[in-house]
N, C-alpha and C. Protein backbone atom coordinates (compact mmCIF):
# COMPACT_ATOMS: atom_id res chain seq x y z
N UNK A 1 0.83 -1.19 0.00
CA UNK A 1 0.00 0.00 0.00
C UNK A 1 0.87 1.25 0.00
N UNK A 2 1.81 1.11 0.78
CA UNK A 2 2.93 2.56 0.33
C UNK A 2 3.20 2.70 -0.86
N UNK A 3 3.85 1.58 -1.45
CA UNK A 3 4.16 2.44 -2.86
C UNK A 3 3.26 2.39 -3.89
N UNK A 4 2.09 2.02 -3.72
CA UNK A 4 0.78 2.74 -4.33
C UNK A 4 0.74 3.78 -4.18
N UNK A 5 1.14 4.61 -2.60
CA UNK A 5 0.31 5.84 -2.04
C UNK A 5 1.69 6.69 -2.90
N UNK A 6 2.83 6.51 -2.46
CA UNK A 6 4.01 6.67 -3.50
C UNK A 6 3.86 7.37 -4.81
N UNK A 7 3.53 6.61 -5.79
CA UNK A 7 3.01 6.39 -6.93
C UNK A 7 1.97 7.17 -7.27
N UNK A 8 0.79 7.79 -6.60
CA UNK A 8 -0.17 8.59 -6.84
C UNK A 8 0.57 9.87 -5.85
N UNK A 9 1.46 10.10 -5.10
CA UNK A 9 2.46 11.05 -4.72
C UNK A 9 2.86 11.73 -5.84
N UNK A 10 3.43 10.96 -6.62
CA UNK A 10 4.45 11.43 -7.61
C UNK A 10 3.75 11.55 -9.08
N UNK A 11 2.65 11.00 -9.32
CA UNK A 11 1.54 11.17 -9.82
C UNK A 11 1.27 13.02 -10.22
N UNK A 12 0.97 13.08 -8.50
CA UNK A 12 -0.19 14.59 -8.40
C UNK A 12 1.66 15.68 -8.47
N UNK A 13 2.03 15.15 -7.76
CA UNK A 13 3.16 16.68 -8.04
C UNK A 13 3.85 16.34 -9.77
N UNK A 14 3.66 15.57 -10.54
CA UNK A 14 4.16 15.87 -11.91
C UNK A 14 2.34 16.30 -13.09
N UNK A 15 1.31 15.64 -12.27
CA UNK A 15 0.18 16.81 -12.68
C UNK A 15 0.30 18.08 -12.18
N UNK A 16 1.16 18.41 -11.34
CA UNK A 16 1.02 19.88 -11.04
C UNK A 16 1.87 20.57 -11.10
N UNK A 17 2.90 20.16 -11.83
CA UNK A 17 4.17 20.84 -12.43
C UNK A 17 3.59 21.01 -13.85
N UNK A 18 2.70 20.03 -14.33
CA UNK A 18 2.09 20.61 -15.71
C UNK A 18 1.41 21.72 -15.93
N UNK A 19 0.49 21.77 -14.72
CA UNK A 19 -0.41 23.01 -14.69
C UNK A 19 0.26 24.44 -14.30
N UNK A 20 1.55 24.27 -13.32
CA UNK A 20 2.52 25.27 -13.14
C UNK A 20 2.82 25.78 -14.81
N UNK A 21 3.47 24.81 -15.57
CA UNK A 21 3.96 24.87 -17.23
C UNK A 21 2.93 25.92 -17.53
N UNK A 22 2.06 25.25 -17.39
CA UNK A 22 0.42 26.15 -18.39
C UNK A 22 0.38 27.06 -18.12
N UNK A 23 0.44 27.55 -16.35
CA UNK A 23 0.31 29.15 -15.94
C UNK A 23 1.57 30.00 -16.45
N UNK A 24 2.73 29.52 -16.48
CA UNK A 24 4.18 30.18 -16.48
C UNK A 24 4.20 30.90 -18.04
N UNK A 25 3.59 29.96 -19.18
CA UNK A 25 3.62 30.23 -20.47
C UNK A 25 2.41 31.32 -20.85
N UNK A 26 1.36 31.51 -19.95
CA UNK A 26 0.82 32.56 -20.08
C UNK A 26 -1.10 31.83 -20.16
N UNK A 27 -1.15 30.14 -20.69
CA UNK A 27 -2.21 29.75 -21.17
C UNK A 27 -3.00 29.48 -19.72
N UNK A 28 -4.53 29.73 -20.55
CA UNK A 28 -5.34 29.43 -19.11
C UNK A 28 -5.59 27.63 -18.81
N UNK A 29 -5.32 27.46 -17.29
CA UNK A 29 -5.69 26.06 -17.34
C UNK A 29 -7.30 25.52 -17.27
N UNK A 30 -7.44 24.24 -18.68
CA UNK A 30 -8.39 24.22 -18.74
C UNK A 30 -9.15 23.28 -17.54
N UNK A 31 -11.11 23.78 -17.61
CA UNK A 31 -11.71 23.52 -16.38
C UNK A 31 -11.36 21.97 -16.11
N UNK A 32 -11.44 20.95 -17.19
CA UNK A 32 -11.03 19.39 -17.28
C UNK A 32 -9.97 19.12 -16.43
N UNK A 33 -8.62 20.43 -16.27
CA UNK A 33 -7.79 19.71 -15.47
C UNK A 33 -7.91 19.93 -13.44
N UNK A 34 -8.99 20.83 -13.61
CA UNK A 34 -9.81 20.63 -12.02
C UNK A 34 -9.56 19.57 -11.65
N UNK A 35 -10.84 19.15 -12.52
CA UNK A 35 -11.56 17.79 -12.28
C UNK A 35 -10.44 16.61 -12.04
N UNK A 36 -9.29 16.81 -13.10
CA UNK A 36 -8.28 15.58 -12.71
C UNK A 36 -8.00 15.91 -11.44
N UNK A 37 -7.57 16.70 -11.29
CA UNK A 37 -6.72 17.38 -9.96
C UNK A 37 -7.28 16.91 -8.81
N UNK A 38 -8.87 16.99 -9.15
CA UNK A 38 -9.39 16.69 -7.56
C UNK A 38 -9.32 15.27 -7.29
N UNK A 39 -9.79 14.39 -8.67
CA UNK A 39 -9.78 12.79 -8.60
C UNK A 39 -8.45 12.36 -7.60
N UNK A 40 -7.44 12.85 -8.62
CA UNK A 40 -6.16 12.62 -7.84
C UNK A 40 -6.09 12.38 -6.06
N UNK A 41 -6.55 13.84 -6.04
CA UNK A 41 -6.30 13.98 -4.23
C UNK A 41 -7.05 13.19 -3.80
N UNK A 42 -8.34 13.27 -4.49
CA UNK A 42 -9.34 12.24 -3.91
C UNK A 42 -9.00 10.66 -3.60
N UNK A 43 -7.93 10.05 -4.85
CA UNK A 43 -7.82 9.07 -4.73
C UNK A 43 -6.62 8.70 -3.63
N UNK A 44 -5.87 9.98 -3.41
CA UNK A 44 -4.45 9.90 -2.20
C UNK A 44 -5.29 9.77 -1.26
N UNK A 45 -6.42 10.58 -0.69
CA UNK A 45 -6.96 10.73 0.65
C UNK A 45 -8.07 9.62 0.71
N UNK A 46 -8.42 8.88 0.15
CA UNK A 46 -8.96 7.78 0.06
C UNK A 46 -7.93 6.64 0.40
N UNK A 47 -6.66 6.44 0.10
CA UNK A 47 -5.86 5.53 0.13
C UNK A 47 -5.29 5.63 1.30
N UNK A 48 -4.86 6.59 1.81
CA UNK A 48 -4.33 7.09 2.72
C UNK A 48 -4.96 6.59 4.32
N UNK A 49 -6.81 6.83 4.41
CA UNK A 49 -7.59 6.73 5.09
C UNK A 49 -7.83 4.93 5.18
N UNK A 50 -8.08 4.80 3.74
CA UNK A 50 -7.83 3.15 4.19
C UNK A 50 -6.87 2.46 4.70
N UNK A 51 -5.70 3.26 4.45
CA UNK A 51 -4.28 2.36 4.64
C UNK A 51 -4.08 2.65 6.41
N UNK A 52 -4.50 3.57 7.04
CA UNK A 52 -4.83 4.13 8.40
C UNK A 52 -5.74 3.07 8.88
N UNK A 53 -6.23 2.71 8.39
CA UNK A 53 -7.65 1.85 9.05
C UNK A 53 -7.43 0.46 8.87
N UNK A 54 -6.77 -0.24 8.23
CA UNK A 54 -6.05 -1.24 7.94
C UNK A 54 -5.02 -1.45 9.08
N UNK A 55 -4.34 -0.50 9.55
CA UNK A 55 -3.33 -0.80 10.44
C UNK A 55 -4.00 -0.87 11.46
């Protein structure tokens, strides 16, 4: 279960070095990459909570 949680770690900070890219170059980020954004966390703090409750 860590290096799942790992793995969607390194996941969300290289989705969000993309969206950094997008702002830096001037383009607006589109609403679609919200939505990833939140899945993401959603799916860390979901994993996270199970992997807590498991122990």
């Amino acid at each position: 279960m860590f290096y799942f949680l790992l793995v969607i770690a390194v996941l969300l900070l290289g989705y969000a070095a993309v969206l950094v890219s997008f702002v830096r170059k001037g383009r607006k980020i589109p609403p679609a990459a919200y939505l990833g954004l939140a899945a993401l966390n959603g799916l860390i703090l979901a994993a996270i909570l199970a992997w807590a409750i498991a122990r």
